[in-house]
C-alpha atoms as a PDB file:
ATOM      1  CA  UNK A   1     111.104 -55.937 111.207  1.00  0.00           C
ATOM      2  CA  UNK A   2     112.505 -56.122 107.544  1.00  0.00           C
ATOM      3  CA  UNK A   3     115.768 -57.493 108.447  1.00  0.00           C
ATOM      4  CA  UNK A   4     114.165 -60.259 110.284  1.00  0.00           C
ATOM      5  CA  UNK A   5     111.726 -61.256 107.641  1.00  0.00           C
ATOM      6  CA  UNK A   6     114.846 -60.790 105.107  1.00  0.00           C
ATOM      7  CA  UNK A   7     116.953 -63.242 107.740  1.00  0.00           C
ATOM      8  CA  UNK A   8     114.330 -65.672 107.982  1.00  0.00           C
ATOM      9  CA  UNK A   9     113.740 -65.794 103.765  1.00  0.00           C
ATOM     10  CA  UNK A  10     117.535 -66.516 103.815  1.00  0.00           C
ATOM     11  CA  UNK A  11     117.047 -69.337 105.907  1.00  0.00           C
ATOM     12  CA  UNK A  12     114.023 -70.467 103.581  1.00  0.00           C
ATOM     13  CA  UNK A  13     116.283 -69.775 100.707  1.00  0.00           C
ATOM     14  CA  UNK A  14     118.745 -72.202 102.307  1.00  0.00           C
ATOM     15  CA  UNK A  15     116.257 -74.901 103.332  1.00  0.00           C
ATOM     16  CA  UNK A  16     115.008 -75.030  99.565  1.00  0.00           C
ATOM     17  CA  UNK A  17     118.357 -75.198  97.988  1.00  0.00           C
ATOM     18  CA  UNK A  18     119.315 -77.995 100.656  1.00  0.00           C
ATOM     19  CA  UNK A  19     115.717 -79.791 100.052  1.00  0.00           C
ATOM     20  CA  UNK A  20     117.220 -83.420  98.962  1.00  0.00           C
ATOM     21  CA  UNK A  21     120.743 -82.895  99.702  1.00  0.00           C
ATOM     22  CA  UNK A  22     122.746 -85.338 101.673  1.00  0.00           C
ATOM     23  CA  UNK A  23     125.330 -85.143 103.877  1.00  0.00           C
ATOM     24  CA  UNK A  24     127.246 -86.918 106.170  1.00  0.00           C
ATOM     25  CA  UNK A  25     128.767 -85.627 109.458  1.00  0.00           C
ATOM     26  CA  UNK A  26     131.660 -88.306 111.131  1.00  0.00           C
ATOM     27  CA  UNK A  27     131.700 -88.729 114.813  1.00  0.00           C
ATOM     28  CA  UNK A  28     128.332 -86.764 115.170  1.00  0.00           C
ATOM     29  CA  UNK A  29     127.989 -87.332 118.597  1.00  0.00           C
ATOM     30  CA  UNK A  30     130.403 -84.956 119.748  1.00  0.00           C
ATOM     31  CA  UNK A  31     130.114 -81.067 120.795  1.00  0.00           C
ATOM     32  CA  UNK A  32     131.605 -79.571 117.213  1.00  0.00           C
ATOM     33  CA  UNK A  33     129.680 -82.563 115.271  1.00  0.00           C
ATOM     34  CA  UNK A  34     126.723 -82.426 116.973  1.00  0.00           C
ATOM     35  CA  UNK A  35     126.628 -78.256 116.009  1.00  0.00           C
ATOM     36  CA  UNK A  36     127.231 -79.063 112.455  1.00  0.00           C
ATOM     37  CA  UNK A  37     124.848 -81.834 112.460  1.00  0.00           C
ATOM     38  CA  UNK A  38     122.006 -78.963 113.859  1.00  0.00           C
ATOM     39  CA  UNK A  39     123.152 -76.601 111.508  1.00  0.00           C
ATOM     40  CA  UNK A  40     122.563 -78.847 108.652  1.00  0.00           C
ATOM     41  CA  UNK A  41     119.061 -80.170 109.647  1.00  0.00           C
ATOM     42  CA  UNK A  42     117.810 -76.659 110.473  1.00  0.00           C
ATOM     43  CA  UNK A  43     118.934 -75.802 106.696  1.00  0.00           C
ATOM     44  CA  UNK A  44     116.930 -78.981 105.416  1.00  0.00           C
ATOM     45  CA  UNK A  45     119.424 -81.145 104.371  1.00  0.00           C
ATOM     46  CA  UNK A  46     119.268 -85.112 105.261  1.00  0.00           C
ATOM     47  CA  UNK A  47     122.423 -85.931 107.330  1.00  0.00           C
ATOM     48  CA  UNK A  48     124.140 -89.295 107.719  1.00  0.00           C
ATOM     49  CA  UNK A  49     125.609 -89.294 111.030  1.00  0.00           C
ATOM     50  CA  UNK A  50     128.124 -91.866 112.655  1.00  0.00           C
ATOM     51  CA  UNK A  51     128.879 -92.537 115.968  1.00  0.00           C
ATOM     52  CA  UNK A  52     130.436 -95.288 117.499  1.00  0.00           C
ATOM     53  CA  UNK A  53     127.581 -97.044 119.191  1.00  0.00           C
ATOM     54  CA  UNK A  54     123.967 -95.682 117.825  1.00  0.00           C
ATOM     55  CA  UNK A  55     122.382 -98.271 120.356  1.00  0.00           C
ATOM     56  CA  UNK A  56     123.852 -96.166 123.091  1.00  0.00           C
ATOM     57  CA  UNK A  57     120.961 -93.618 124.054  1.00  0.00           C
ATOM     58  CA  UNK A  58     123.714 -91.583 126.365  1.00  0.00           C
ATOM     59  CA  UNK A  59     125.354 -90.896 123.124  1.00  0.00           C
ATOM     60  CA  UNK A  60     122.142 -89.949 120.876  1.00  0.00           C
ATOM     61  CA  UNK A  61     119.831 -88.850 122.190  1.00  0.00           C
ATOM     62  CA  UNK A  62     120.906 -85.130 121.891  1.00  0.00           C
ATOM     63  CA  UNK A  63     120.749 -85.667 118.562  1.00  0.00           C
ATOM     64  CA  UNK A  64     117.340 -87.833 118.045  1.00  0.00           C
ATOM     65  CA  UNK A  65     116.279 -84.248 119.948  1.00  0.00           C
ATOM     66  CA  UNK A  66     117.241 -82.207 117.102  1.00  0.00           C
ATOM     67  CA  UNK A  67     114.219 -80.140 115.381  1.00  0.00           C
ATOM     68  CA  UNK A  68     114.021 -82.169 112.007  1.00  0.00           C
ATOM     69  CA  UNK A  69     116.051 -85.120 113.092  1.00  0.00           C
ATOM     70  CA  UNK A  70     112.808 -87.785 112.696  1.00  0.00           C
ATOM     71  CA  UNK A  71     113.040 -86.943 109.052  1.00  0.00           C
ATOM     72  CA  UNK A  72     115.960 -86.028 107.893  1.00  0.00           C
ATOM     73  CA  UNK A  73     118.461 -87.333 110.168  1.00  0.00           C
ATOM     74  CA  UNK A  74     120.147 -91.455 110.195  1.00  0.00           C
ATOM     75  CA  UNK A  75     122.308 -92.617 112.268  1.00  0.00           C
ATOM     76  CA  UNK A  76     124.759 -95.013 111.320  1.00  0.00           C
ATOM     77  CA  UNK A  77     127.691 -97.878 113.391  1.00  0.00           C
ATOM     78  CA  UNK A  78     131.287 -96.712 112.308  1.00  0.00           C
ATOM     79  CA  UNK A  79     134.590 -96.695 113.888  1.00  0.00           C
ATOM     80  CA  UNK A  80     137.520 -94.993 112.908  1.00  0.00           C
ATOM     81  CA  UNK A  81     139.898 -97.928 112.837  1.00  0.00           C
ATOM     82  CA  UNK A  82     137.886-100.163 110.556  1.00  0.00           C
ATOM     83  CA  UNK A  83     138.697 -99.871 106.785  1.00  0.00           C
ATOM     84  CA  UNK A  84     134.695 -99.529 105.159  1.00  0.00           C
ATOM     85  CA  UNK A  85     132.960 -99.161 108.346  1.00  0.00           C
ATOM     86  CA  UNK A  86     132.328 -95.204 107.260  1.00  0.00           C
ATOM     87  CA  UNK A  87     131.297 -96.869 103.328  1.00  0.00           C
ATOM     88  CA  UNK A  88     127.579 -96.734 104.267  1.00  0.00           C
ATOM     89  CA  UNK A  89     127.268 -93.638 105.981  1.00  0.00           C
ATOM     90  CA  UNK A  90     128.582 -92.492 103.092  1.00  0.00           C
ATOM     91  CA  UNK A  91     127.197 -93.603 100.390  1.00  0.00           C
ATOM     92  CA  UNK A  92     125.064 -91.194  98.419  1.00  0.00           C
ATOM     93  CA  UNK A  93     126.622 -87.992 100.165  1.00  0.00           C
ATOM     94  CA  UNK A  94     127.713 -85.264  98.262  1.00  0.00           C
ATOM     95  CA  UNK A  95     129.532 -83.603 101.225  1.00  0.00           C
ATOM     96  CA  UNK A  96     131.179 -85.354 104.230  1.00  0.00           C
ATOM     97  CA  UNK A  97     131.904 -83.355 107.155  1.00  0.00           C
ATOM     98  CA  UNK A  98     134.901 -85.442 108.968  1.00  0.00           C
ATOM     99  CA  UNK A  99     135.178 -84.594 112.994  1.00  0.00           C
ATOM    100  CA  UNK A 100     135.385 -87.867 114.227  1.00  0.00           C
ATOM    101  CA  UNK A 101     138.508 -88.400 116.050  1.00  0.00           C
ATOM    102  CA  UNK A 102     139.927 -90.995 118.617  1.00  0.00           C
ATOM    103  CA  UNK A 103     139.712 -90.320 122.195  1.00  0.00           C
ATOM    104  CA  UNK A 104     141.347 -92.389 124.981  1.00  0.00           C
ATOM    105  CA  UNK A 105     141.095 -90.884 128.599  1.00  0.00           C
ATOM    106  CA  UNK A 106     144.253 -93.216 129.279  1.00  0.00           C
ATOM    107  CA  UNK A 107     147.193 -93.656 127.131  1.00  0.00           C
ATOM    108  CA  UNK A 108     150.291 -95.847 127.092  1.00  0.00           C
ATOM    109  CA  UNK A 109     151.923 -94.934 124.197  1.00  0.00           C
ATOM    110  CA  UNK A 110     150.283 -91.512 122.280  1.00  0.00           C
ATOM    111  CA  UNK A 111     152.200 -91.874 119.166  1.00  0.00           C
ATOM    112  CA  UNK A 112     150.146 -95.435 118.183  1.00  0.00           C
ATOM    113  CA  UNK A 113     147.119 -94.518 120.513  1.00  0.00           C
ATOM    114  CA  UNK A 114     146.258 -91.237 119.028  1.00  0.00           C
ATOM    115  CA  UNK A 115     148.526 -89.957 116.410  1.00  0.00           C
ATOM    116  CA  UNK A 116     148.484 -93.199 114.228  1.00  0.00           C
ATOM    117  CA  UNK A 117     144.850 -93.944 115.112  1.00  0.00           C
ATOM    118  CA  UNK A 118     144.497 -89.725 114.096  1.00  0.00           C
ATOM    119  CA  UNK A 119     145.616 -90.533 110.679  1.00  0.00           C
ATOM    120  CA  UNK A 120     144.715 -93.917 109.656  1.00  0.00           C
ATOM    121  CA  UNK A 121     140.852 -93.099 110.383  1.00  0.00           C
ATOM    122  CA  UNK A 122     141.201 -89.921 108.604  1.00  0.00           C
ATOM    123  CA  UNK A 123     142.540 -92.106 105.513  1.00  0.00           C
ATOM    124  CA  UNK A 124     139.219 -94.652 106.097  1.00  0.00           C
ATOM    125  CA  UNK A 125     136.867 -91.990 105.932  1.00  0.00           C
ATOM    126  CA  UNK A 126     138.782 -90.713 102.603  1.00  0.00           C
ATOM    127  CA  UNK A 127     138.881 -93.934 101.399  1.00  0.00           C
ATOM    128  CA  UNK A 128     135.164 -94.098 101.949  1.00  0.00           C
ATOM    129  CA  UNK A 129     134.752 -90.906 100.472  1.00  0.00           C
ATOM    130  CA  UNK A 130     136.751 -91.623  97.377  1.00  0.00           C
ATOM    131  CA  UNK A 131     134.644 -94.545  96.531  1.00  0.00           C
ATOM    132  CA  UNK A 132     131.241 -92.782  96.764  1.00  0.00           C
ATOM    133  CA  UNK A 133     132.681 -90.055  94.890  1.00  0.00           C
ATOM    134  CA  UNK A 134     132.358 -87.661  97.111  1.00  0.00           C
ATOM    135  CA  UNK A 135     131.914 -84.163  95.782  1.00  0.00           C
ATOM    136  CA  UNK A 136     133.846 -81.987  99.036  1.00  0.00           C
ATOM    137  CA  UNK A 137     135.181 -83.518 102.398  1.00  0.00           C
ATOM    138  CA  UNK A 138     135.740 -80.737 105.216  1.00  0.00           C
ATOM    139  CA  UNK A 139     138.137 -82.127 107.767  1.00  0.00           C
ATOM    140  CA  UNK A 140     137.712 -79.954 111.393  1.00  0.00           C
ATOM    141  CA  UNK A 141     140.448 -79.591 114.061  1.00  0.00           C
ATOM    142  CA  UNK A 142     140.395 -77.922 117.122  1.00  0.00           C
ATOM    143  CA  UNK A 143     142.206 -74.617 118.201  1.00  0.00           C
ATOM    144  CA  UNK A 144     144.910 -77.101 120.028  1.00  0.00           C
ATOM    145  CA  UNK A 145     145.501 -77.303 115.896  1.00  0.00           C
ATOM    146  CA  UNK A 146     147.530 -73.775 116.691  1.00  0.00           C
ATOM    147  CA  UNK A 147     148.279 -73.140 120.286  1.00  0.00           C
ATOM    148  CA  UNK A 148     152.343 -74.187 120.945  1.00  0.00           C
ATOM    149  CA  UNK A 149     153.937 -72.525 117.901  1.00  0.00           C
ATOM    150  CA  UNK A 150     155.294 -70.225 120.043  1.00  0.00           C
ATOM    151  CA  UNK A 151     154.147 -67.100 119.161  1.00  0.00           C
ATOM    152  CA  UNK A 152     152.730 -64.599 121.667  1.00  0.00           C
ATOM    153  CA  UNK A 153     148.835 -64.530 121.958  1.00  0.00           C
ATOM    154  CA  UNK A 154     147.388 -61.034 123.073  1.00  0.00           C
ATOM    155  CA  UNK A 155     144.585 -59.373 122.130  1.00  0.00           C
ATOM    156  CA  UNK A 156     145.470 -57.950 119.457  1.00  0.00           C
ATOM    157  CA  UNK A 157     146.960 -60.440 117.174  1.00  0.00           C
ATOM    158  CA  UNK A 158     145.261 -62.375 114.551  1.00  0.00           C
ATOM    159  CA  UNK A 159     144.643 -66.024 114.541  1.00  0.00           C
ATOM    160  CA  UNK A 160     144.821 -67.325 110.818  1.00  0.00           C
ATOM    161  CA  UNK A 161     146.080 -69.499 108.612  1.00  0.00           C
ATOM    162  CA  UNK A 162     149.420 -69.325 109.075  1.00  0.00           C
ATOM    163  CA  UNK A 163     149.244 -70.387 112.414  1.00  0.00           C
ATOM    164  CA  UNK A 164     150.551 -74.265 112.976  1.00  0.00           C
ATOM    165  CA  UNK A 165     151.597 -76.129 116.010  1.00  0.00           C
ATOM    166  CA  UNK A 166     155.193 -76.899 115.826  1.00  0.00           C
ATOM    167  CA  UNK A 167     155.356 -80.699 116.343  1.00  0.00           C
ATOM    168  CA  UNK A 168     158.873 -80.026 118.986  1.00  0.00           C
ATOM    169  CA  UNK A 169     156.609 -77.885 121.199  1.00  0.00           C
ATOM    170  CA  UNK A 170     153.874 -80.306 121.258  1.00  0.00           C
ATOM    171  CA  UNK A 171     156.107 -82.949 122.237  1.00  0.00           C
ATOM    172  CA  UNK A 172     158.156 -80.939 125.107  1.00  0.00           C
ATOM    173  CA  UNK A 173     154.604 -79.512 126.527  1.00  0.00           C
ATOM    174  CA  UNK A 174     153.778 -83.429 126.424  1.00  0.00           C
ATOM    175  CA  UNK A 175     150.904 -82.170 123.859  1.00  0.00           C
ATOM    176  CA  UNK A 176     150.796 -85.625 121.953  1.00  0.00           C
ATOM    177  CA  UNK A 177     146.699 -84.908 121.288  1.00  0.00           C
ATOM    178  CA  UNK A 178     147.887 -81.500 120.644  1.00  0.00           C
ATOM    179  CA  UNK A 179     150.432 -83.431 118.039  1.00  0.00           C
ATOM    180  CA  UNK A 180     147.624 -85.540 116.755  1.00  0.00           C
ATOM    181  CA  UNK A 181     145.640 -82.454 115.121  1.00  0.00           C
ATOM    182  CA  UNK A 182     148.628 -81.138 113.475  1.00  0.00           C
ATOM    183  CA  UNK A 183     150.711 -84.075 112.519  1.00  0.00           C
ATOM    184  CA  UNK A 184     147.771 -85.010 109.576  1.00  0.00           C
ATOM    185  CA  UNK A 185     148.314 -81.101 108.019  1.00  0.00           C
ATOM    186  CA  UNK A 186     152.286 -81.742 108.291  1.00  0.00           C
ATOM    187  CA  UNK A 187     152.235 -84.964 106.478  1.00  0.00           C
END
């Protein structure tokens, strides 16, 4: 009983320290985005979310669900590959989470499709962030971010952070989304 009440004092401790506090989450809509997005609304923060379409119910409406979202939670038009589209989203943030990324079902070439699209929207929402001043920026990936480096993966080793895709074993396993997440932390 006194490690609950202690747990759920945290979590007021949290909510009061976050009481005013905004934040912006990129590409909100998705699975890891949409997480972060809860997480930060349950600890009382506002959040600035973007998606590509906030119109689109199919795409929101999880969100618009969210316990606090009435209040504390806009949604806001952006798309990766338009310089300033992130600016107001932005704007007045202290902290951006970026984990907006571009996904095509269909590809013709990856290399402009997703790796160049990959980096240049990264850049936008920097640029964005730069110009708001922008206290911290957290950029997400995805475990494809470590999976063909070719090192065994049992049990017992240890995922950290010396573990990198190699860019050659992307490209031979035709990974070019896999090469997308780990071209930006190469270059």
């Amino acid at each position: 009983m006194a490690e609950k009440q202690q747990e759920g004092s945290n979590v007021e401790e949290g909510s009061s320290r976050a009481a005013g506090k905004v934040v912006c989450v990129t590409g909100a809509s998705g699975y890891i985005a949409s997480w972060i997005v809860k997480l930060l609304l349950d600890r009382g923060y506002t959040v600035h979310g973007t998606v590509r379409d906030t119109a689109d119910p199919d795409k929101t409406w999880h969100l618009r669900a969210l316990d606090g979202a009435n209040d504390r939670l806009q949604l806001f038009n952006a798309n990766l590959l338009e310089e300033g589209s992130f600016d107001a989203a932005i704007d007045g943030c202290e902290c951006v989470f970026h984990a907006a990324s571009p996904v095509f079902f269909t590809i013709k070439d990856p290399k402009a499709e997703l790796l160049e699209a990959a980096v240049s929207g990264t850049l936008n929402v920097l640029r964005s962030c730069k110009k708001a001043s922008v206290k911290r920026v957290v950029i997400t990936s995805s475990m494809a971010a470590v999976t063909f480096n070719g090192k065994p993966r049992t049990p017992d080793v240890i995922v950290d952070e010396t573990w990198f895709s190699v860019p050659e074993l992307c490209e031979k396993h035709q990974g070019h989304l896999l090469h997308t997440l780990i071209l930006p932390m190469d270059g």
